[in-house]
N, C-alpha and C. Protein backbone atom coordinates (compact mmCIF):
# COMPACT_ATOMS: atom_id res chain seq x y z
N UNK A 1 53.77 104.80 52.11
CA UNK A 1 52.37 105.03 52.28
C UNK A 1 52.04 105.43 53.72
N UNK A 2 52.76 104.85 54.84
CA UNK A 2 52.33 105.42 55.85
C UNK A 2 52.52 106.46 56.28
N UNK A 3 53.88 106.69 55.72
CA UNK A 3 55.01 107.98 56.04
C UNK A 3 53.69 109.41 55.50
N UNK A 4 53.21 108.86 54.40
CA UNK A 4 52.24 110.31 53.77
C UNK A 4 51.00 110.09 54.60
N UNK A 5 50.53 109.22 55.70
CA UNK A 5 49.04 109.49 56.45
C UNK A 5 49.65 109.96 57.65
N UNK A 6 50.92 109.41 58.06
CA UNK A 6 51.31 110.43 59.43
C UNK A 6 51.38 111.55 59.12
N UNK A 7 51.82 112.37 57.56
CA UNK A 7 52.05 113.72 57.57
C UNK A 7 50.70 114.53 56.98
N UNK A 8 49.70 113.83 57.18
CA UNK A 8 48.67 114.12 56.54
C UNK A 8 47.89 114.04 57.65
N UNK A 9 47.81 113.47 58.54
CA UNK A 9 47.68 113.29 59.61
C UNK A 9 47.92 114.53 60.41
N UNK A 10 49.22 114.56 60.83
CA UNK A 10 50.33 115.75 61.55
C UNK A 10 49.71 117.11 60.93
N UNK A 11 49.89 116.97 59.64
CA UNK A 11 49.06 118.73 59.34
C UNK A 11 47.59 118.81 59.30
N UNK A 12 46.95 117.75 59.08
CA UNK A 12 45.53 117.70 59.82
C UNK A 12 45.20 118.17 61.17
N UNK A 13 45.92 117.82 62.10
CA UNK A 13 45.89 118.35 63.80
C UNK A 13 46.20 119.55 63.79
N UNK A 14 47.49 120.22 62.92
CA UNK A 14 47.91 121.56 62.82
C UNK A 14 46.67 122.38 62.72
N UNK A 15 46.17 121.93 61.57
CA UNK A 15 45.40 123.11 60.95
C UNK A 15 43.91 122.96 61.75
N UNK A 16 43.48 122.06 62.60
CA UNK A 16 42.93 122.18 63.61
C UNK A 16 42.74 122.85 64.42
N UNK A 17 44.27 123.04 65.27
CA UNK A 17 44.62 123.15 66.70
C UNK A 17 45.00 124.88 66.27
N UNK A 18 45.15 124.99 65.10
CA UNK A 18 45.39 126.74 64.71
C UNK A 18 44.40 127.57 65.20
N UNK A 19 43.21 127.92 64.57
CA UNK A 19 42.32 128.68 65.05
C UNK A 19 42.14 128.58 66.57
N UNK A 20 42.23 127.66 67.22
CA UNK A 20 41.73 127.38 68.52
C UNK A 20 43.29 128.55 69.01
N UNK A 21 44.45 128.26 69.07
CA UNK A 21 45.01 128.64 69.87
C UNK A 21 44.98 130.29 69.03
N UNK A 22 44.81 130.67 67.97
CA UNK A 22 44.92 131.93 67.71
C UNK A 22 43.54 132.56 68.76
N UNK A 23 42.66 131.81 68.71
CA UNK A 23 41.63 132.78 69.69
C UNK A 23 41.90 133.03 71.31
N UNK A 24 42.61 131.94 71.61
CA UNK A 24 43.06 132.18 72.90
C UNK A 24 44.36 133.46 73.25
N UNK A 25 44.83 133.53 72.38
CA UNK A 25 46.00 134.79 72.31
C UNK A 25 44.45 136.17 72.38
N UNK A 26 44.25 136.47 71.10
CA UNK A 26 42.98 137.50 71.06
C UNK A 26 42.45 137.51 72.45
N UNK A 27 41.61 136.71 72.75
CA UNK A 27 41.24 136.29 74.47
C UNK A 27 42.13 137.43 75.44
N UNK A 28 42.91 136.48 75.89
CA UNK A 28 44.26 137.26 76.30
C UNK A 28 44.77 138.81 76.36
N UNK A 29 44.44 138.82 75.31
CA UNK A 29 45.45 140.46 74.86
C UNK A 29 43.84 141.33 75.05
N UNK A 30 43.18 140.50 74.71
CA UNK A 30 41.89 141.79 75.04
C UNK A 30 41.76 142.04 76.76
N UNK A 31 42.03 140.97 77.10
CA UNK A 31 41.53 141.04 79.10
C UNK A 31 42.28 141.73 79.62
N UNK A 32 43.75 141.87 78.81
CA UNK A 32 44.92 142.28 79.53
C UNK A 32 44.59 144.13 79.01
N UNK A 33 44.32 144.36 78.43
CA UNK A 33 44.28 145.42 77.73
C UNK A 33 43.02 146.03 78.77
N UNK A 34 42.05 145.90 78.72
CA UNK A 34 40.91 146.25 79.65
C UNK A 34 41.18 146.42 81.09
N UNK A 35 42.08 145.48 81.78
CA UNK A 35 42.29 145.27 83.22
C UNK A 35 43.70 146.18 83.57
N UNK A 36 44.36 147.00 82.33
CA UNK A 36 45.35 148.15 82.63
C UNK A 36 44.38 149.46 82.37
N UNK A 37 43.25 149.27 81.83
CA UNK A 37 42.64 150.58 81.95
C UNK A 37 41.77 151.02 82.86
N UNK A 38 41.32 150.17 83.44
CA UNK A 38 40.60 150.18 84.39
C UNK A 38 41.50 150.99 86.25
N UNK A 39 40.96 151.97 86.65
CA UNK A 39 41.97 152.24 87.70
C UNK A 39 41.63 150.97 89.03
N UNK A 40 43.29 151.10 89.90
CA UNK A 40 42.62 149.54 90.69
C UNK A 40 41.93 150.75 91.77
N UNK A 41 41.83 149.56 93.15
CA UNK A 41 40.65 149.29 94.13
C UNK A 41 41.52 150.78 94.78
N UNK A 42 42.63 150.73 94.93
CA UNK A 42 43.22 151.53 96.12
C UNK A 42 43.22 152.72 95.41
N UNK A 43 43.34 153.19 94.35
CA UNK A 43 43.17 154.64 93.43
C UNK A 43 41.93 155.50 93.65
N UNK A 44 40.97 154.37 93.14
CA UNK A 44 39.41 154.32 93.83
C UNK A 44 39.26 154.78 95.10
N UNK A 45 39.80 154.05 96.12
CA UNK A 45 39.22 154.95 97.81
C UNK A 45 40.07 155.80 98.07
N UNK A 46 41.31 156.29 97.56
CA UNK A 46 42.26 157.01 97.71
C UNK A 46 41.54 158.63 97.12
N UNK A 47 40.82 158.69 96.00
CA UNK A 47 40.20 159.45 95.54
C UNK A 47 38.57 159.95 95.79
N UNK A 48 37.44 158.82 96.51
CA UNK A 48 36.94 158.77 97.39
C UNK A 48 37.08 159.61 98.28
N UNK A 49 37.95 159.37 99.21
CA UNK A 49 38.27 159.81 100.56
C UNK A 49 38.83 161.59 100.22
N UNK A 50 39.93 161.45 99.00
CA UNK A 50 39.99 162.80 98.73
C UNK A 50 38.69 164.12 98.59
N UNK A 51 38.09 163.27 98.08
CA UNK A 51 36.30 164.24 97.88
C UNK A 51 35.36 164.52 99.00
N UNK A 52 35.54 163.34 99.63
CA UNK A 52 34.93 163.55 101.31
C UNK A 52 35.51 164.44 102.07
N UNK A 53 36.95 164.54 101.97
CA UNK A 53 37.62 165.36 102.85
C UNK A 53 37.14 166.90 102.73
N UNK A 54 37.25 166.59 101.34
CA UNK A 54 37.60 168.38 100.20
C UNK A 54 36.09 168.93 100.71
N UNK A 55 34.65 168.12 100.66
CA UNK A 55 33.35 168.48 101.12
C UNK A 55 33.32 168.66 102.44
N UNK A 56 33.99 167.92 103.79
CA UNK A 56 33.82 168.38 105.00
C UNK A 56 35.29 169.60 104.60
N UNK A 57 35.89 169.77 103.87
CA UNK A 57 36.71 170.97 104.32
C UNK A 57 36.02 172.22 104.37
N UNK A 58 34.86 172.01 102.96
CA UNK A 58 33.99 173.13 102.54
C UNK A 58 33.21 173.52 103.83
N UNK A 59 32.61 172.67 104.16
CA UNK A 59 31.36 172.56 105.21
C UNK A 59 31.38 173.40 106.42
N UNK A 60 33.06 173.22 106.70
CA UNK A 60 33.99 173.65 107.93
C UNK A 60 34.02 174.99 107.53
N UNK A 61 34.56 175.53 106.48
CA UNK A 61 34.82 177.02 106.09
C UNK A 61 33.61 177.57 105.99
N UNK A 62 32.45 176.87 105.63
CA UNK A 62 31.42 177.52 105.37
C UNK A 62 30.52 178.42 106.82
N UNK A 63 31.23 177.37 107.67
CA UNK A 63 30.25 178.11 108.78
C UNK A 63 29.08 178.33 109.10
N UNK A 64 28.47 178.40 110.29
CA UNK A 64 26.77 178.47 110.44
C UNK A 64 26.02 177.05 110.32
N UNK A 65 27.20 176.11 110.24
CA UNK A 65 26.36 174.51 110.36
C UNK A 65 26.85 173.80 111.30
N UNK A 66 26.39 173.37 112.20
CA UNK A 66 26.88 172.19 113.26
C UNK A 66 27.08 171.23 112.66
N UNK A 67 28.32 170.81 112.63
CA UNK A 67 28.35 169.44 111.69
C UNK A 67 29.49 168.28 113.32
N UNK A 68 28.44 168.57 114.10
CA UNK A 68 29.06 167.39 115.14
C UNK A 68 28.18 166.02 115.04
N UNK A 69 27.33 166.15 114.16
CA UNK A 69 26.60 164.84 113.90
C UNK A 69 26.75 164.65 112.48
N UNK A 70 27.69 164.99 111.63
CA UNK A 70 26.94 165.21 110.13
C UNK A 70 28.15 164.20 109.58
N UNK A 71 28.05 163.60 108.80
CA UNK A 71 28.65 162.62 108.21
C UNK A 71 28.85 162.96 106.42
N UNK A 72 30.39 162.83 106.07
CA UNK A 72 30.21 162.78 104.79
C UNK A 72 30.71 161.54 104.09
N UNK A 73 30.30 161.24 102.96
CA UNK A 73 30.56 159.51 102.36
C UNK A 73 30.85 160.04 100.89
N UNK A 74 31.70 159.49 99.86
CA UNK A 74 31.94 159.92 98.93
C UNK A 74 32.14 158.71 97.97
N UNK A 75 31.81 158.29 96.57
CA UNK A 75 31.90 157.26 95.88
C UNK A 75 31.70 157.51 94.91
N UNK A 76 32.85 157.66 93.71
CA UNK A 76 32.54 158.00 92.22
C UNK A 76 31.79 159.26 92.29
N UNK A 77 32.42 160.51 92.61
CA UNK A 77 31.53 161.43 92.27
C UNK A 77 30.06 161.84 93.37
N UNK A 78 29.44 160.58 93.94
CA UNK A 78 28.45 161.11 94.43
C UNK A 78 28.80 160.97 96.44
N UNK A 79 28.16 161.97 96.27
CA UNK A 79 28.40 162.62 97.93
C UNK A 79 27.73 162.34 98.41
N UNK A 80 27.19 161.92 99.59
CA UNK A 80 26.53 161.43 100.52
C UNK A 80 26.49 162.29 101.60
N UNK A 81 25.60 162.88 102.35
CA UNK A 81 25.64 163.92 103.86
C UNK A 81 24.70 163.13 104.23
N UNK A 82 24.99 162.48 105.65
CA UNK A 82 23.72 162.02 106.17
C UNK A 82 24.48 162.70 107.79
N UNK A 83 23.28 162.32 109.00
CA UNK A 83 23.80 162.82 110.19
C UNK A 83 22.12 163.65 110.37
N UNK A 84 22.59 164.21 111.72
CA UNK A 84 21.69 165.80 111.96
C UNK A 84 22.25 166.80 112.52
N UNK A 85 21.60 167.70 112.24
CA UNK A 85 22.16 169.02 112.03
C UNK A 85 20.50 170.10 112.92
N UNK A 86 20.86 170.91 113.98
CA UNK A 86 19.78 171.00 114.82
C UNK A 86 18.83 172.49 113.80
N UNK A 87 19.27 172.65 112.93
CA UNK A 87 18.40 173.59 112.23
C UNK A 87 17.91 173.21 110.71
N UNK A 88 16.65 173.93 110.32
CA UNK A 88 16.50 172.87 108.66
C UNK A 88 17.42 174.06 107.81
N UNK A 89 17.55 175.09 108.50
CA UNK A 89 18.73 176.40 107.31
C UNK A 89 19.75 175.52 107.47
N UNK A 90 20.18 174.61 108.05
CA UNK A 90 21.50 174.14 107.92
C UNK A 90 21.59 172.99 106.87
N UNK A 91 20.62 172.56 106.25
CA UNK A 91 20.32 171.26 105.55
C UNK A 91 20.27 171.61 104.94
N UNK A 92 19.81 173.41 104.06
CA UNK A 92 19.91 173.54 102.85
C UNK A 92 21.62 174.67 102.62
N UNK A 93 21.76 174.68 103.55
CA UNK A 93 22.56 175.41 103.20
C UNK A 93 24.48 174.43 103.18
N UNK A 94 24.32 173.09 103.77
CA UNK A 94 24.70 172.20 103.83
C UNK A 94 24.68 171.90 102.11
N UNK A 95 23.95 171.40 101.43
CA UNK A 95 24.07 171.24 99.80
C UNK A 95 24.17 171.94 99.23
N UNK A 96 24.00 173.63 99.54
CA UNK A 96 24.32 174.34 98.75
C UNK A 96 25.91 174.20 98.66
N UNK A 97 26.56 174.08 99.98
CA UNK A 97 28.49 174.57 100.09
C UNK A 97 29.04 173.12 99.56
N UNK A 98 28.25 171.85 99.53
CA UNK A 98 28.66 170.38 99.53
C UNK A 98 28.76 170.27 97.55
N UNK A 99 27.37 171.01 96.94
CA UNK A 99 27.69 170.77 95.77
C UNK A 99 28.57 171.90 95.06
N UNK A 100 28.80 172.74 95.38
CA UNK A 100 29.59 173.60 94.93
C UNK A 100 31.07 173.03 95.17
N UNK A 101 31.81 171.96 95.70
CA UNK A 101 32.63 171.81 95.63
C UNK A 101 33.33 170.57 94.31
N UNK A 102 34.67 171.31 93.70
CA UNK A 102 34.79 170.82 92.53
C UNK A 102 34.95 168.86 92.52
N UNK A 103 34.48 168.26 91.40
CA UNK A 103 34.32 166.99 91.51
C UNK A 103 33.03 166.04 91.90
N UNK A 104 32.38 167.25 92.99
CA UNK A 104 30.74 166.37 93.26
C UNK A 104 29.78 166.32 91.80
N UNK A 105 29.96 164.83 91.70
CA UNK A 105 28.78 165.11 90.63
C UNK A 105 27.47 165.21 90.93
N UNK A 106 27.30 163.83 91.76
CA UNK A 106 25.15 164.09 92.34
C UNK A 106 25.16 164.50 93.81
N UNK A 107 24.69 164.68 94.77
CA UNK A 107 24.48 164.69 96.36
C UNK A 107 23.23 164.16 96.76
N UNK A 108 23.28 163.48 97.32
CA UNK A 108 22.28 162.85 98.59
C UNK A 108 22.22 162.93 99.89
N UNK A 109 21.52 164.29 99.68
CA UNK A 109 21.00 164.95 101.66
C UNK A 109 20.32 164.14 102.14
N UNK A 110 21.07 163.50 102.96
CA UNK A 110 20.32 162.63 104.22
C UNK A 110 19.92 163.15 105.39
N UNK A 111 20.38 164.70 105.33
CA UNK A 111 20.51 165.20 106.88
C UNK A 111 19.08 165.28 107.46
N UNK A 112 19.07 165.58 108.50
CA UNK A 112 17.87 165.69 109.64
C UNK A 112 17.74 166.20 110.41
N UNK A 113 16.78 167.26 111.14
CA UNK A 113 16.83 168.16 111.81
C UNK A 113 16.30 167.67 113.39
N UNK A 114 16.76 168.19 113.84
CA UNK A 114 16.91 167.48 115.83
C UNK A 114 16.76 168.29 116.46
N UNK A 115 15.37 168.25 117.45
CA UNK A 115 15.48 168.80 118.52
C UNK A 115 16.56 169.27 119.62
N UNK A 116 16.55 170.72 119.82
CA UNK A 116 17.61 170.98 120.97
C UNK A 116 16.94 170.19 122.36
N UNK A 117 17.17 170.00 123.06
CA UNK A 117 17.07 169.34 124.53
C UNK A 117 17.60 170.22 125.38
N UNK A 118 16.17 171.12 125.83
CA UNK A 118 16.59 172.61 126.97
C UNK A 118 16.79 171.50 128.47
């Protein structure tokens, strides 16, 4: 008689402790699955920095802009120009050469136009 409440017992806890640990596997395999698709941190500024470059490369070829104050910032796609630049033709002509380059998705002209100092 006792021998059948320990095993009645014993598969009582089983069939308990089942669902619980099957959800923790699921758990698991889903986080793990999400956190390989995701690209990491260093892919991210590595590609960043690639887009910033590729926009001041443009900027440079483009010519006709002083870009000794002009700053470029790049993050997921969106470009950033902030700085000044001593003419306002250079601010538009600054987003024109910045979004034309492949990969910018939005731009945000920050630039600003500055007095020369005769």
């Amino acid at each position: 008689m006792q021998q059948a409440r320990r095993i009645g017992a014993a598969l009582g806890l089983v069939m308990a402790i089942t669902p619980a640990l099957a959800q923790n596997v699921e758990i698991s395999a889903v986080a793990g699955s999400s956190a390989s698709s995701t690209p990491d941190a260093k892919a991210v500024r590595s590609s960043n920095r690639a887009l910033a470059k590729a926009v001041r490369s443009a900027l440079v070829k483009a010519r006709g802009i002083d870009l000794t104050k002009v700053f470029v910032y790049a993050k997921g796609g969106m470009v950033t120009l902030s700085g000044s630049v001593p003419e306002s033709s250079q601010v538009a002509r600054a987003s024109e050469v910045a979004k034309a380059v492949p990969g910018v998705g939005a731009l945000d002209n920050r630039l600003s136009v500055y007095a020369l100092e005769r």
